[in-house]
Protein backbone atom coordinates (compact mmCIF):
# COMPACT_ATOMS: atom_id res chain seq x y z
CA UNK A 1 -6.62 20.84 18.67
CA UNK A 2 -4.09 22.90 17.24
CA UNK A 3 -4.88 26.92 16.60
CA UNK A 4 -3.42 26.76 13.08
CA UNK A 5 -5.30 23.46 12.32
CA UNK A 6 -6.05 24.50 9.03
CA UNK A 7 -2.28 24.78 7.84
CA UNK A 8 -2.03 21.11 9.48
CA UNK A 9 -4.98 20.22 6.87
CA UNK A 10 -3.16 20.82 4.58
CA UNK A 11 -0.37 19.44 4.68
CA UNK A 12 -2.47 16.28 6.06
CA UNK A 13 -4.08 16.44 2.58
CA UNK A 14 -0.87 17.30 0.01
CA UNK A 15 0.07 13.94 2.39
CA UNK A 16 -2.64 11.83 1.45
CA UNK A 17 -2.58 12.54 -2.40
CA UNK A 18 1.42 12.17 -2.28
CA UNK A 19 1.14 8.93 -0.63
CA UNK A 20 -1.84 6.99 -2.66
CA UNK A 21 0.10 8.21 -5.44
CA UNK A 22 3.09 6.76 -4.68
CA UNK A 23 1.55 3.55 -3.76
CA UNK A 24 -0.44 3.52 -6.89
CA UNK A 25 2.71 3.74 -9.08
CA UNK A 26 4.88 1.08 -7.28
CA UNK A 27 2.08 -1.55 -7.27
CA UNK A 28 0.55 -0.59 -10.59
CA UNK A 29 -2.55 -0.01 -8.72
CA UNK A 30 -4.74 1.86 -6.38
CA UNK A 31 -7.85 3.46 -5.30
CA UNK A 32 -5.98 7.11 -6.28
CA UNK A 33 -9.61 9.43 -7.26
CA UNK A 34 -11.03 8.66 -4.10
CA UNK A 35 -7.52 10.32 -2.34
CA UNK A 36 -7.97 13.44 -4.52
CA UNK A 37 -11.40 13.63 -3.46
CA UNK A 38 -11.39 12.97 0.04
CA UNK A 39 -8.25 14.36 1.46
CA UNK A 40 -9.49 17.59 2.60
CA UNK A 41 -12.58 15.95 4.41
CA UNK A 42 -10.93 13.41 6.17
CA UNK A 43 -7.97 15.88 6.49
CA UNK A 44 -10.07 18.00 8.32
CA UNK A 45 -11.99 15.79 10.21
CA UNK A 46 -8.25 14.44 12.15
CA UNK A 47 -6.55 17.45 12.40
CA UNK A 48 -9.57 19.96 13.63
CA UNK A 49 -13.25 18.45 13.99
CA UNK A 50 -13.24 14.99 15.60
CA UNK A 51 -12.10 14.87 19.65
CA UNK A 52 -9.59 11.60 19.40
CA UNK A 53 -7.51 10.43 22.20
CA UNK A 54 -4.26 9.28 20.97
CA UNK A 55 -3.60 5.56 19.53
CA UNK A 56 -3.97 2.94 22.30
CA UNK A 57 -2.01 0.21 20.11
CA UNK A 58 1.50 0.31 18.54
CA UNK A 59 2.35 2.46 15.41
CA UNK A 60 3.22 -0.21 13.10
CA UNK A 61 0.24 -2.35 12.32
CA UNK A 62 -0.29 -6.38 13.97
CA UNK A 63 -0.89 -9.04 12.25
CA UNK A 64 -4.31 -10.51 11.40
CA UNK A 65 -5.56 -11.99 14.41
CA UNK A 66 -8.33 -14.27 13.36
CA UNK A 67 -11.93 -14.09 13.32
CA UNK A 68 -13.36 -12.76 16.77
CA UNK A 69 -15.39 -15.01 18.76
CA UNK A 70 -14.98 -15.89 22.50
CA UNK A 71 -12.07 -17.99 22.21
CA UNK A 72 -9.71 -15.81 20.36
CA UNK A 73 -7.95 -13.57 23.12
CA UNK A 74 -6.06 -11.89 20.24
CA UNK A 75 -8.45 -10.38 18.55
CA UNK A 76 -8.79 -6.29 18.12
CA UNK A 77 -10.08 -3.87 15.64
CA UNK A 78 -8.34 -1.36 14.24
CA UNK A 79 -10.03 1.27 16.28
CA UNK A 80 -7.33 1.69 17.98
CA UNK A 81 -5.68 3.84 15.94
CA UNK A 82 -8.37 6.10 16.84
CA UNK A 83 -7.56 6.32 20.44
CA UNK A 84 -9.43 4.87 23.57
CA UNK A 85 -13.12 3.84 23.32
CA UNK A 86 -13.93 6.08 26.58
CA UNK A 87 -17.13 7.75 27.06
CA UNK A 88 -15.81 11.46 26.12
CA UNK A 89 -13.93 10.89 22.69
CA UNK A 90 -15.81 10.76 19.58
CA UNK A 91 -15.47 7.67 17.27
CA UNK A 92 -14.51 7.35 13.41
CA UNK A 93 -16.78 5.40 11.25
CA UNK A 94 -15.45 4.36 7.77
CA UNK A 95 -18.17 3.27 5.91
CA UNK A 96 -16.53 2.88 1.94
CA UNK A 97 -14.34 0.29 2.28
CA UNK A 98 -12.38 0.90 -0.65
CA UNK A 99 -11.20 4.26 0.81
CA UNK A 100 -8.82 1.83 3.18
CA UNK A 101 -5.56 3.18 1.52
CA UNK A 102 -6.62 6.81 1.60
CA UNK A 103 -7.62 6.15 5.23
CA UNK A 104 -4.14 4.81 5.95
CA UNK A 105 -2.25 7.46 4.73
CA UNK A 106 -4.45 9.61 6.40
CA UNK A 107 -3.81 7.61 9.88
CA UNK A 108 0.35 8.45 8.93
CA UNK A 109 0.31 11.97 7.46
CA UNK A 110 -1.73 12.39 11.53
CA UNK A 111 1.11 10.57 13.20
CA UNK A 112 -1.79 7.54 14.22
CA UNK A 113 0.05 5.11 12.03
CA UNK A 114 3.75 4.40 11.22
CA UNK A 115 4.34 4.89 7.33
CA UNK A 116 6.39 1.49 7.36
CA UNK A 117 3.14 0.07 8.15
CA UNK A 118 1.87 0.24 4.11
CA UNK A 119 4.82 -2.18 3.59
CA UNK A 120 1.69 -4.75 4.97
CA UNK A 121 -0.63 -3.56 2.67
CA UNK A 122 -2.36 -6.37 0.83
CA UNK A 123 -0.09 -9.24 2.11
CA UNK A 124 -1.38 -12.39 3.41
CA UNK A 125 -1.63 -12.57 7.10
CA UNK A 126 -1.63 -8.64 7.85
CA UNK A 127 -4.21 -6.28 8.76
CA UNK A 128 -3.60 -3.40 6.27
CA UNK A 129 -6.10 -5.00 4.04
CA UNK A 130 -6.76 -3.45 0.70
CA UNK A 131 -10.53 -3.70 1.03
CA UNK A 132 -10.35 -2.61 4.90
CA UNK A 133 -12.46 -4.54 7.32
CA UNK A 134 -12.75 -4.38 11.13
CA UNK A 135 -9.26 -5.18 12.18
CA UNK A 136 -7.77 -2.69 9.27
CA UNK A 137 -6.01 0.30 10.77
CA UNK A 138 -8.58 2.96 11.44
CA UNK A 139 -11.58 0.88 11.35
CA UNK A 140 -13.85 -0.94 13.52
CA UNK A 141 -16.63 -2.10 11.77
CA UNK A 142 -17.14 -5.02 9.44
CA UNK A 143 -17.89 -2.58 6.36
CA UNK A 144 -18.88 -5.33 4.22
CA UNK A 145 -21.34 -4.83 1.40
CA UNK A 146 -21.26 -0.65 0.80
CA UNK A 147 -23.94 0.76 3.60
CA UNK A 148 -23.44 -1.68 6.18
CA UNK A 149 -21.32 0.25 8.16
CA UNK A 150 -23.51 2.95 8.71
CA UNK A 151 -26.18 0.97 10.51
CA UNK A 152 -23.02 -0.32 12.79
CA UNK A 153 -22.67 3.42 13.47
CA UNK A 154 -25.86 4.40 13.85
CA UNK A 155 -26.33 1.22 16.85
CA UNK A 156 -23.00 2.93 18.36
CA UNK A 157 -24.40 6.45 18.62
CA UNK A 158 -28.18 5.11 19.81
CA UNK A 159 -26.09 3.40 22.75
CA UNK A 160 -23.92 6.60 23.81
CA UNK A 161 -26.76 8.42 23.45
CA UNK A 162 -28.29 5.88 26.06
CA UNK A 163 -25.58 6.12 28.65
CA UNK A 164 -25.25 9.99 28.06
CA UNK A 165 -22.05 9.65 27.13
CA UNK A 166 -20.51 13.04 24.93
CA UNK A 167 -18.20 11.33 22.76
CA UNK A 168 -19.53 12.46 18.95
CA UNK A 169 -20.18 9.67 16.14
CA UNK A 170 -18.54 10.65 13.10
CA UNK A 171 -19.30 9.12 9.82
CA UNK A 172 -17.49 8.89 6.37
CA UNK A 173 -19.22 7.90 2.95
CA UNK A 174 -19.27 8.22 -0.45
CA UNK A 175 -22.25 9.12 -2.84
CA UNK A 176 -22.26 5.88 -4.44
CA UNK A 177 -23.71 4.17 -0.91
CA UNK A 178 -26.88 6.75 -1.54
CA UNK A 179 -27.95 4.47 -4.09
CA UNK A 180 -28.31 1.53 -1.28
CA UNK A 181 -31.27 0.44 0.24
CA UNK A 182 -29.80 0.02 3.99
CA UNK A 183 -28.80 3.40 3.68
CA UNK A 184 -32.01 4.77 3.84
CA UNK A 185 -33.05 2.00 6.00
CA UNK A 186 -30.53 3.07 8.34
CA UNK A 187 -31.00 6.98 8.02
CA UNK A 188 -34.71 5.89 8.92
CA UNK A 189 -33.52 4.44 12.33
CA UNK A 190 -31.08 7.58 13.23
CA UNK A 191 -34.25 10.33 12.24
CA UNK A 192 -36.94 8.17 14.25
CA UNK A 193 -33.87 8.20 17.50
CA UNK A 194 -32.91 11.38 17.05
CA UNK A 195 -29.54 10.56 16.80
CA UNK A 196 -27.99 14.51 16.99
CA UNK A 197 -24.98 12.55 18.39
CA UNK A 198 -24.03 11.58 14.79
CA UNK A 199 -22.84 13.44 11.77
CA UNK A 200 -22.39 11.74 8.30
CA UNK A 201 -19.93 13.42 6.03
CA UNK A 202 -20.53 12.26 2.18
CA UNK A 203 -17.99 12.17 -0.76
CA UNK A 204 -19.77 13.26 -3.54
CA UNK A 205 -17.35 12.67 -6.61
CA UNK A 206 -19.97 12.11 -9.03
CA UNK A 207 -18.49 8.92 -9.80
CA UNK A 208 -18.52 5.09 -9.26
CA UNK A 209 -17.09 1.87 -10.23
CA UNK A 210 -19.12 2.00 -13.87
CA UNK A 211 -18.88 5.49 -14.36
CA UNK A 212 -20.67 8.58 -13.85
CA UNK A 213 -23.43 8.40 -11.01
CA UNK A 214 -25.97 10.07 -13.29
CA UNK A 215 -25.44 7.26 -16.17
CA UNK A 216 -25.68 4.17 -13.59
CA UNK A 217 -28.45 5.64 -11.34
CA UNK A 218 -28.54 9.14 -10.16
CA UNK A 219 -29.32 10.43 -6.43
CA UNK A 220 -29.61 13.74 -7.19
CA UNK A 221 -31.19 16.05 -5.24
CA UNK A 222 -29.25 14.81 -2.32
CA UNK A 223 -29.78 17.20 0.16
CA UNK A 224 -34.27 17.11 -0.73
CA UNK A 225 -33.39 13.17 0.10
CA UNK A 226 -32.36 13.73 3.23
CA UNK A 227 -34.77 16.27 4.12
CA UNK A 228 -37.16 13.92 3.55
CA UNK A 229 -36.27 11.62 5.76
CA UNK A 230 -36.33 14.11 8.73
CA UNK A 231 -32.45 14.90 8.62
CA UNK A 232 -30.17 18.00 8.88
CA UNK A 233 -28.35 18.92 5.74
CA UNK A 234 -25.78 21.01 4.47
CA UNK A 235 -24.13 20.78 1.07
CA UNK A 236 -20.74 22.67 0.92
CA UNK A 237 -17.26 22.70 -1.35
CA UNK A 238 -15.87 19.46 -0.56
CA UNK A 239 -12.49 20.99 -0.96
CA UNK A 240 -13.09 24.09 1.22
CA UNK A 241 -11.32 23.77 4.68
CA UNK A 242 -13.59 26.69 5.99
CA UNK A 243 -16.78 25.15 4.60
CA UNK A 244 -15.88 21.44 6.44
CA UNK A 245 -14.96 23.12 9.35
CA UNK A 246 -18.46 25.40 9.68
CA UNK A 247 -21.15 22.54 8.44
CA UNK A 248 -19.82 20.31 11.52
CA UNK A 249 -20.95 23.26 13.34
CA UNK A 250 -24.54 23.51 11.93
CA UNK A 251 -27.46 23.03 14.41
CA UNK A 252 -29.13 19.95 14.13
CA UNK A 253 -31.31 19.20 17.90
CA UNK A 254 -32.75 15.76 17.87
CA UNK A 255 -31.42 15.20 13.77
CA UNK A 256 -28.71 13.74 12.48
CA UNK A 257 -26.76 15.79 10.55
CA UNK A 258 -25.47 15.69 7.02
CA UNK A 259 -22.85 17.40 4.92
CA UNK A 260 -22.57 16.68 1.41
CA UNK A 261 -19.46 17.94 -0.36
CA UNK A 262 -19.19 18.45 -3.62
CA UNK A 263 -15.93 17.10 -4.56
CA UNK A 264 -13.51 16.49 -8.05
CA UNK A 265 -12.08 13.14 -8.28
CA UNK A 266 -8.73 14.78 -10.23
CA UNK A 267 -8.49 17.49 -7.48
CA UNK A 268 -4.64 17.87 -7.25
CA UNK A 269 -3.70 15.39 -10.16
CA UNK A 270 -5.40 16.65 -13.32
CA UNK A 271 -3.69 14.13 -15.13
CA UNK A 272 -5.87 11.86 -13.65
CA UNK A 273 -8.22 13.58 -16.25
CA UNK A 274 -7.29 11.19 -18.77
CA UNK A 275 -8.73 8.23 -17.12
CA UNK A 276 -12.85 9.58 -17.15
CA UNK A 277 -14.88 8.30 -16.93
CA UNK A 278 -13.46 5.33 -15.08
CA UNK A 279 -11.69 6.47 -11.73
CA UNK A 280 -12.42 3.69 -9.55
CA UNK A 281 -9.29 1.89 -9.34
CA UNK A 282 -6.53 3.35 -11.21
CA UNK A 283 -3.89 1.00 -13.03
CA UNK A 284 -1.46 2.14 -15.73
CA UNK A 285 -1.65 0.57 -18.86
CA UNK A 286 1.60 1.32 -20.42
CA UNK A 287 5.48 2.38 -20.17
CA UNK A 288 3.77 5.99 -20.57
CA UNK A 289 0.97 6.38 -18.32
CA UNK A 290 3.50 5.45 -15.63
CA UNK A 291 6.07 7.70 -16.87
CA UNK A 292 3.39 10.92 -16.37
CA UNK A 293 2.00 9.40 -13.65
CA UNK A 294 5.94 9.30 -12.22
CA UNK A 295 6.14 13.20 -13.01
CA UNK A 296 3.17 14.35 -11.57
CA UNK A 297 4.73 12.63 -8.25
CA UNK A 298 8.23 14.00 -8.64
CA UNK A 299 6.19 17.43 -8.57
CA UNK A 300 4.38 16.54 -5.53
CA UNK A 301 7.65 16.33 -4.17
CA UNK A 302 9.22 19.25 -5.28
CA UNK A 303 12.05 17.29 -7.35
CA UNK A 304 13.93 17.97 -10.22
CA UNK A 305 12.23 16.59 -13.48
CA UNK A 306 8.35 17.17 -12.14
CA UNK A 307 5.47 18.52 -14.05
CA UNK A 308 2.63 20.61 -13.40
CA UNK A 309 0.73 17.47 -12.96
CA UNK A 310 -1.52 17.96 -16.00
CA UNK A 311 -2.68 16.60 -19.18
């Protein structure tokens, strides 16, 4: 881990929102408020928190493999990005599959993924899946329906915690899975294991596919939620390198632990402002949403022509 980490951060997070912009804009598309909302946390987590060996598969992304089963000698996940699966490194659980794309550009701004690689992104026959499943850069877990991945995690952790291994279980969600029964089912299982080998970082935007949480169906308090159900938790500034880097740190014997952060789905684009309450998946729907959209890029990269980025 690098001693100036945080400066790494970032520039691992200017990276993300820079990149699922970009992407956004030349396919008229993309998952873009989830970028702005995320990029310090999962920033943080690659640079400075999690313990990752280096990549044990090429750079650039292989094609889809097929379905695994005991016949198919080609099959992977994309794990592998995340370095070897040996007792002392941690593991990377994404559990919102819809955060692929942010996770990719995450995986390249991190040097874990080669930036040719989002050429695949959504073609037939690749990996770099737009929806991100188990052999999707990054991931290793069939994320399916939103909170499945979590009790895929949890299983992982209860069997290093078996074997004694050290390696950490790291987990990334969004606030929108807190609405989801198997969540709590599987928060159940981690309390009753003591699963301390686990901590679940939570992207709390506020927001979901229909709109504002609190106008589809709120979870708030959080954090009394959680206590509830026997866990540790910490709410912090989602956006707050220090405050990422200090709640991993939080005591939490024989608990799983839990950091909510508080996060703004426009953070670094307020344009994006003009899209509320729908942020889910951003398209442009004329010459001059894409024109602004263009600008607020051109600033992210410093050229000639850029705007402040806002509204």
């Amino acid at each position: 881990m690098s001693s100036n980490w945080h400066d790494d951060a970032k520039r691992v997070a200017a990276g993300i929102r820079r990149r699922v912009l970009e992407h956004t804009i030349n396919n008229n598309g993309g998952y873009l408020s989830q970028a702005c909302s995320s990029a310090e946390i999962l920033a943080a987590l690659y640079t400075g928190i999690m313990n990752l060996g280096k990549p044990s598969t090429p750079l650039i992304p292989k094609p889809f493999p097929g379905v695994p089963g005991p016949y198919n000698k080609e099959y992977f996940t994309g794990g592998e990005f995340n370095g070897p699966h040996t007792p002392e490194y941690d593991r990377f659980i994404l559990s919102p599959s819809q955060y692929a794309l942010v996770l990719y550009a995450c995986l390249i701004e991190t040097g874990r993924m080669d930036e040719s690689g989002l050429k695949q992104f959504n073609k037939d026959g690749s990996s770099v899946e737009m929806i991100g499943a188990e052999h999707s850069p990054g991931m290793e877990v069939t994320n399916g329906s939103l909170g499945q991945a979590l009790s895929q995690a949890a299983g992982i952790a209860l069997a290093k915690k078996m074997k004694k291994e050290a390696g950490h279980i790291w987990v990334f969600m969004s606030d929108g899975e807190l609405q989801i029964g198997q969540t709590w089912e599987a928060f159940q299982f981690m309390v009753y294991h003591r699963l301390d080998n686990m901590t679940v970082y939570v992207d709390v935007n506020g927001y979901q596919c229909d709109g504002k949480m609190t106008s589809v169906m709120s979870i708030e308090p959080a954090e009394k939620r959680f206590e509830s159900f026997g866990c540790t938790v910490t709410r912090i500034n989602g956006h707050d390198l220090n405050a990422i880097e200090a709640a991993a740190a939080a005591p939490h014997t024989d608990r799983p632990l839990v950091v909510l952060c508080d996060t703004n789905p426009c953070e670094g684009l307020p344009l994006l402002k003009i899209k509320a309450p729908k942020f889910h998946y951003l398209r442009m729907k004329n010459e001059e949403e894409h024109r602004l959209f263009a600008e607020a890029l051109n600033n992210m990269k410093g050229l000639p022509g850029g705007t402040a980025g806002g509204i």
